[in-house]
Protein backbone atom coordinates (compact mmCIF):
# COMPACT_ATOMS: atom_id res chain seq x y z
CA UNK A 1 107.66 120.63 104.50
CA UNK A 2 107.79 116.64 103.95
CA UNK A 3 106.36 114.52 106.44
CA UNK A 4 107.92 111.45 107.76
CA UNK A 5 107.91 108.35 105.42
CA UNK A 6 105.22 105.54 105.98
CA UNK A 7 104.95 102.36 104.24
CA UNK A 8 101.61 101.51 101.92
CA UNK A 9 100.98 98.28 101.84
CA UNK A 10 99.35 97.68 97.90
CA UNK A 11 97.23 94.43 97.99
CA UNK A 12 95.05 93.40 94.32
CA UNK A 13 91.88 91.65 94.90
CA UNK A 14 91.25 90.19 92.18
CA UNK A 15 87.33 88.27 92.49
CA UNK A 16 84.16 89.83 91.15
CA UNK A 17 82.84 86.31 92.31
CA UNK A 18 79.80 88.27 94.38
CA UNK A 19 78.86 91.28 91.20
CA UNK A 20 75.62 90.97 90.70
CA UNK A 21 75.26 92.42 87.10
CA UNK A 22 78.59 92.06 85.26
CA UNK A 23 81.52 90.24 85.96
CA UNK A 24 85.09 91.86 85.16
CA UNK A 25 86.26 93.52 88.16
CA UNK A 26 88.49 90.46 89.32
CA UNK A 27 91.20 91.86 86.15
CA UNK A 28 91.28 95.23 87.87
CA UNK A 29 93.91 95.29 89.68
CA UNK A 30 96.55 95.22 87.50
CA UNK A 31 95.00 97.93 85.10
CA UNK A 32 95.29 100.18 88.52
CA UNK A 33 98.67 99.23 88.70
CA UNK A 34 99.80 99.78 84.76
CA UNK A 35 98.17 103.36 85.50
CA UNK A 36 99.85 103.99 88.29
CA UNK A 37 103.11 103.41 87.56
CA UNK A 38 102.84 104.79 83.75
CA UNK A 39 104.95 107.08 82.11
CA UNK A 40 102.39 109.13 81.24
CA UNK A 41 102.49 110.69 84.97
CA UNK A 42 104.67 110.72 87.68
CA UNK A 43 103.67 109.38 91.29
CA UNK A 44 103.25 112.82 92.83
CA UNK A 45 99.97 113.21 94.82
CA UNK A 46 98.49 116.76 95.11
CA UNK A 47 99.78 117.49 98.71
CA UNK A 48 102.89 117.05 96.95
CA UNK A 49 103.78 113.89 98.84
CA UNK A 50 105.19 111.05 96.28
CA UNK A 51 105.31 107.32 96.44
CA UNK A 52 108.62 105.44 96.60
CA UNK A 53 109.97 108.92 97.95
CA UNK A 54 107.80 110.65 100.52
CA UNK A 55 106.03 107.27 101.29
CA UNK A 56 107.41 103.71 100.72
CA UNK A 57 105.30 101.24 98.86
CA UNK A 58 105.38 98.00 99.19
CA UNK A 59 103.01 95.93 96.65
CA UNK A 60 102.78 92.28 97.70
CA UNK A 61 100.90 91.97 94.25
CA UNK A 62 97.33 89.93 93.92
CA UNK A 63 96.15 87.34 96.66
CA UNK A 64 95.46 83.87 95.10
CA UNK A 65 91.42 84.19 95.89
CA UNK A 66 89.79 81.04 94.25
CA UNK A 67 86.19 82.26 94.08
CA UNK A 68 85.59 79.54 97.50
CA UNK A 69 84.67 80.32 100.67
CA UNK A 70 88.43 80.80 101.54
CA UNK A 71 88.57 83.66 99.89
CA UNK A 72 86.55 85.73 102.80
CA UNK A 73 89.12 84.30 105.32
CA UNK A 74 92.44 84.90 103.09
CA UNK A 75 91.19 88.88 102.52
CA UNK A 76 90.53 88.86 106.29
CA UNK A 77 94.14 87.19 107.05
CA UNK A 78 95.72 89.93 105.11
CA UNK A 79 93.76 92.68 106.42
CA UNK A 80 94.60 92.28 109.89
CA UNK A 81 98.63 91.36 109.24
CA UNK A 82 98.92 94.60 107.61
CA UNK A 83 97.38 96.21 110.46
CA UNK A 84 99.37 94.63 112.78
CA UNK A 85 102.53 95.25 110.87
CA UNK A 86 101.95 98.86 111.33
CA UNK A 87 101.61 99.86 107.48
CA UNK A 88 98.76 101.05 105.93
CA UNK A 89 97.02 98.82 103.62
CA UNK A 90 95.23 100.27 99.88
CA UNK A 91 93.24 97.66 98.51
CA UNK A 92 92.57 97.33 94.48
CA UNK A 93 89.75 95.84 93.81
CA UNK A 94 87.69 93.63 92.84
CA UNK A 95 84.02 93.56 93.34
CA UNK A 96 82.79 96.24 96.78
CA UNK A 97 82.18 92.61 98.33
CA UNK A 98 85.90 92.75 99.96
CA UNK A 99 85.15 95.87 102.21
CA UNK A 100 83.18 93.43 104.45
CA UNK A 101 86.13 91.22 105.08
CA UNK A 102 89.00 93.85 104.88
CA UNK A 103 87.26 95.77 107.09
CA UNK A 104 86.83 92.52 109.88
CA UNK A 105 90.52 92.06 109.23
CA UNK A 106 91.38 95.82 110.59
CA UNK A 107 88.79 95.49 113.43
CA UNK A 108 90.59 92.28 114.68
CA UNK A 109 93.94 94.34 114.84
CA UNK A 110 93.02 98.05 116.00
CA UNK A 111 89.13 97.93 117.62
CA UNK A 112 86.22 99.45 115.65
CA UNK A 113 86.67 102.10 113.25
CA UNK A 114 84.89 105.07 111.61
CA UNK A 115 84.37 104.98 107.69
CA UNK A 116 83.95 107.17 104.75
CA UNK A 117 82.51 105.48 101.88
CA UNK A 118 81.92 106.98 98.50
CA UNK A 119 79.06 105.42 96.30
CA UNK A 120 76.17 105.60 93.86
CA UNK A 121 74.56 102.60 96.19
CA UNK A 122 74.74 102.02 99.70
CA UNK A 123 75.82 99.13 99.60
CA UNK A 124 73.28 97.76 103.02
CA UNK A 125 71.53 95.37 101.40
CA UNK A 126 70.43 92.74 103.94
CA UNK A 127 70.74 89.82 101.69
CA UNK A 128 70.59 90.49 97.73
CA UNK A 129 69.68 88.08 95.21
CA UNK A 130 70.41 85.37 97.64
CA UNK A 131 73.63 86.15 98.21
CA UNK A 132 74.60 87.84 102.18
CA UNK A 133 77.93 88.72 100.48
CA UNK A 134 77.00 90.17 97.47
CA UNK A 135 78.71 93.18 96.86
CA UNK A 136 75.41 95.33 97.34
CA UNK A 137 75.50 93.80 101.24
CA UNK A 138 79.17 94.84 102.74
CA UNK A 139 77.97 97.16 104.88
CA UNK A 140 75.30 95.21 106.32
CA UNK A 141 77.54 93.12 107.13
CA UNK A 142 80.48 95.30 108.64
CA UNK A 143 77.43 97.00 110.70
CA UNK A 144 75.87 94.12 112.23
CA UNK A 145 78.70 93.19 113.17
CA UNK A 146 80.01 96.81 115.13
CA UNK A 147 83.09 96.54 112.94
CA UNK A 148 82.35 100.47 112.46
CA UNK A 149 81.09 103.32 115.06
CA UNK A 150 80.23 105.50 111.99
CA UNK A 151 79.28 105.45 108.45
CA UNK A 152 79.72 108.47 106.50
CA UNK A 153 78.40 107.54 102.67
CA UNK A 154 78.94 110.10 99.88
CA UNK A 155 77.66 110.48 96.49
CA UNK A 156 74.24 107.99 96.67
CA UNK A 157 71.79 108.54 94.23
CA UNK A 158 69.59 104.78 94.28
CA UNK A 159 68.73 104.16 97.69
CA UNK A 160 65.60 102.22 98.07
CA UNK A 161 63.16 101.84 100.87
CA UNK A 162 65.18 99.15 101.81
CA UNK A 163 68.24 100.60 102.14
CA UNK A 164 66.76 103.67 104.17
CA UNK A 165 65.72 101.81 106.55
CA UNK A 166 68.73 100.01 106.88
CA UNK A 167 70.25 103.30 107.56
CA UNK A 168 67.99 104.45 110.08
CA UNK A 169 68.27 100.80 111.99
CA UNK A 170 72.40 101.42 111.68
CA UNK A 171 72.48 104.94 112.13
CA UNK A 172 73.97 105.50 108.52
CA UNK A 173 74.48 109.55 107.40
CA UNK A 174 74.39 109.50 104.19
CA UNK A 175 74.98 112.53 101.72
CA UNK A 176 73.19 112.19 98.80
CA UNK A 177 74.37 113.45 95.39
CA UNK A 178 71.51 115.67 95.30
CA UNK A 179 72.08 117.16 98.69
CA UNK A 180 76.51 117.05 97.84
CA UNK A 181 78.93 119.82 99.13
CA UNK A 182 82.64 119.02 99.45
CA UNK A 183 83.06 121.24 101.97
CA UNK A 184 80.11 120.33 104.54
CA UNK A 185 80.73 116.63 104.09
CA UNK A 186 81.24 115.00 107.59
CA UNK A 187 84.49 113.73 107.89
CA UNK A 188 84.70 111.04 110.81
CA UNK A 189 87.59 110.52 113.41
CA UNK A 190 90.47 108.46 113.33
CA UNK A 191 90.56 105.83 113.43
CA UNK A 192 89.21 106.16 109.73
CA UNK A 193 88.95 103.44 106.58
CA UNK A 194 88.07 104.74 103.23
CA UNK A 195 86.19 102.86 100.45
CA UNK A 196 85.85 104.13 97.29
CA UNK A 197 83.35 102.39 94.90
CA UNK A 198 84.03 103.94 91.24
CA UNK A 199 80.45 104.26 90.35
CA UNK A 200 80.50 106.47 92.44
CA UNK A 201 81.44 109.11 90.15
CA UNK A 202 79.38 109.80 87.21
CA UNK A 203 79.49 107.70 84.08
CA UNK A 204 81.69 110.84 82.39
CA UNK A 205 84.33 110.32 84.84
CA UNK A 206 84.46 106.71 84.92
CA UNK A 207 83.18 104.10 82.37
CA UNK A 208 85.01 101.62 82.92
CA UNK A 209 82.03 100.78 85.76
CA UNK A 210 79.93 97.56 85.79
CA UNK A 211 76.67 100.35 86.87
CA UNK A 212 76.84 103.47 85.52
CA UNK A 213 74.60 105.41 87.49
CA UNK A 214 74.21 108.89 85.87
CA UNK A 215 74.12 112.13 87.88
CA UNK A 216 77.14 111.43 89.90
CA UNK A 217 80.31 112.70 91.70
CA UNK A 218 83.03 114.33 89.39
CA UNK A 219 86.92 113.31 90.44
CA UNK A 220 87.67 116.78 91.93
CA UNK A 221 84.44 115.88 93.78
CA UNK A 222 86.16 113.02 96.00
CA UNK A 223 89.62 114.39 95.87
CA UNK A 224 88.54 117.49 97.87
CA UNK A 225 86.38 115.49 100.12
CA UNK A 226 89.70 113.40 100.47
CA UNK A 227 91.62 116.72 100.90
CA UNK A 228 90.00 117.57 103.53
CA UNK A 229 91.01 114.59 105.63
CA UNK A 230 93.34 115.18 108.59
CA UNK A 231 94.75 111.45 108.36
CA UNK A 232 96.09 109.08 108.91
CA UNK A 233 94.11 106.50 107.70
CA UNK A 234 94.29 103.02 108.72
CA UNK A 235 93.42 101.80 105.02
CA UNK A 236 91.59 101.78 102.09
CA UNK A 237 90.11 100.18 99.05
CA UNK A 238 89.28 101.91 94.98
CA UNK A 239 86.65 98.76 93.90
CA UNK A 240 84.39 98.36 91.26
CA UNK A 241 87.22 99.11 88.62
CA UNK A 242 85.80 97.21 85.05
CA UNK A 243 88.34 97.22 82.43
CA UNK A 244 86.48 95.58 80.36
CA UNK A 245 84.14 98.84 79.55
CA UNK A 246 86.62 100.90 79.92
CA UNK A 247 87.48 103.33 77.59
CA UNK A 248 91.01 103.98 76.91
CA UNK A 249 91.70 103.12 80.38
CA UNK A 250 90.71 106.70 81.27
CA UNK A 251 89.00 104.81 84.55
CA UNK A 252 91.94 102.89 85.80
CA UNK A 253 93.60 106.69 85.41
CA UNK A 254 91.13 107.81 87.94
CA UNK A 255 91.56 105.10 90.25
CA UNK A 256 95.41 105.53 89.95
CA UNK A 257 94.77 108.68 91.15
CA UNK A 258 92.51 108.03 94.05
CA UNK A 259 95.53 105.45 95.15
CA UNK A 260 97.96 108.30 94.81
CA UNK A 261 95.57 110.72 97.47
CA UNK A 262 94.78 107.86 99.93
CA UNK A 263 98.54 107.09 99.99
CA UNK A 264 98.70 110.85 100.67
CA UNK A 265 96.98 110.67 103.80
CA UNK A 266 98.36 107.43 104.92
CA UNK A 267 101.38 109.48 105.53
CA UNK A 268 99.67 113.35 106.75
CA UNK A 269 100.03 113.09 109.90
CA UNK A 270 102.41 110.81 110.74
């Protein structure tokens, strides 16, 4: 039985401004959209739910982020308006950087939330390279601030003393790859964000990656994690996305797909 509709609100991100490696996320999000809405699928998610049918989707394309200081602000802005229009925002990526002020954005509208984040790298750094937004730092960031009650992460496999500790001063529970069961994965209450950092998965599954970290999460991996998500979200993000070392866009297929499930859940439930 169908659900009621729900809108997804599709924003691109375009800025790898804070990579610290490789630059070439910023062009991602329109090789997530020409997968997406290729005719070499259909835009059916597994639950059988489809977008532009089941759930409405309304793409307000690519902010105009300017690599400045405005840019924080801008992704911010249009975190919170979506929020406070009542539709449920799925962020394309860009460099993992934007979680920290998406995530702000959401808090200002609905109170703190609960996250499930899906990673080779945690992602806590307290201030890497010089840079406190560096997309190795969001969740430092999002913490210290009590954006988030709880921090699931999923899938890490290069956490350094550092990091640990930074998870045992936030209070971080973190499933690493080694440790990885879909089905014993703790799924956190509404209200729940999502951020899904391709390296997450191994190399195999996803190239097109600006760290390939070996030894990772397969796609069926993260979709049954996903699957097993009561919803609704109040948003999400697929980062990380490099077409640039892509091959054959098989990557930007995968993240395609992870839009298709998160838009999935933005409407269980409703």
């Amino acid at each position: 039985m169908r659900e009621s509709r729900v809108t997804v609100r599709l924003i691109g991100l375009p800025t790898d401004s804070h990579s610290s490696f490789l630059r070439g996320a910023a062009s991602a999000p329109a090789a997530i959209r020409a997968a997406l809405w290729s005719d070499h699928g259909n835009a059916a998610s597994e639950s059988g739910l489809e977008l532009g049918n089941d759930i409405l989707v309304e793409d307000i394309g690519d902010l105009p982020l300017e690599e400045t200081a405005g840019d924080i602000e801008h992704i911010r802005f249009a975190a919170e308006q979506a929020a406070r229009d009542d539709v449920t925002p799925l962020f394309l990526g860009g460099d993992h950087m934007v979680t920290n002020p998406i995530v702000a954005g959401i808090r200002a509208a609905r109170g703190p939330i609960n996250i499930l984040h899906f990673d080779a790298h945690p992602d806590t750094y307290e201030d890497f390279g010089g840079d406190p937004l560096s997309h190795a730092s969001p969740f430092a960031r999002i913490l210290e601030r009590g954006d988030a009650r709880r921090l699931v992460q999923v899938g890490i496999r290069t956490s350094t003393q550092h990091c640990r500790e930074q998870a045992e001063k936030y209070g971080i529970e973190t499933v690493e790859m080694r440790d990885f069961d879909a089905a014993t994965v703790p799924i956190p209450d509404a209200p729940l964000y999502i951020s899904i950092d391709l390296d997450g998965l191994d190399p195999a599954f996803a190239p097109g990656v600006s760290h390939h970290e070996p030894g990772g999460l397969s796609v069926r991996d993260i979709v049954s994690v996903l699957q097993r998500v009561n919803g609704p979200i109040v948003g999400a993000d697929v980062v990380e996305l490099n077409p640039t070392r892509d091959i054959n866009g098989m990557t930007a297929v995968v993240a395609a797909k992870f839009v298709k499930e998160l838009a999935a859940l933005a409407g269980r439930g409703r």
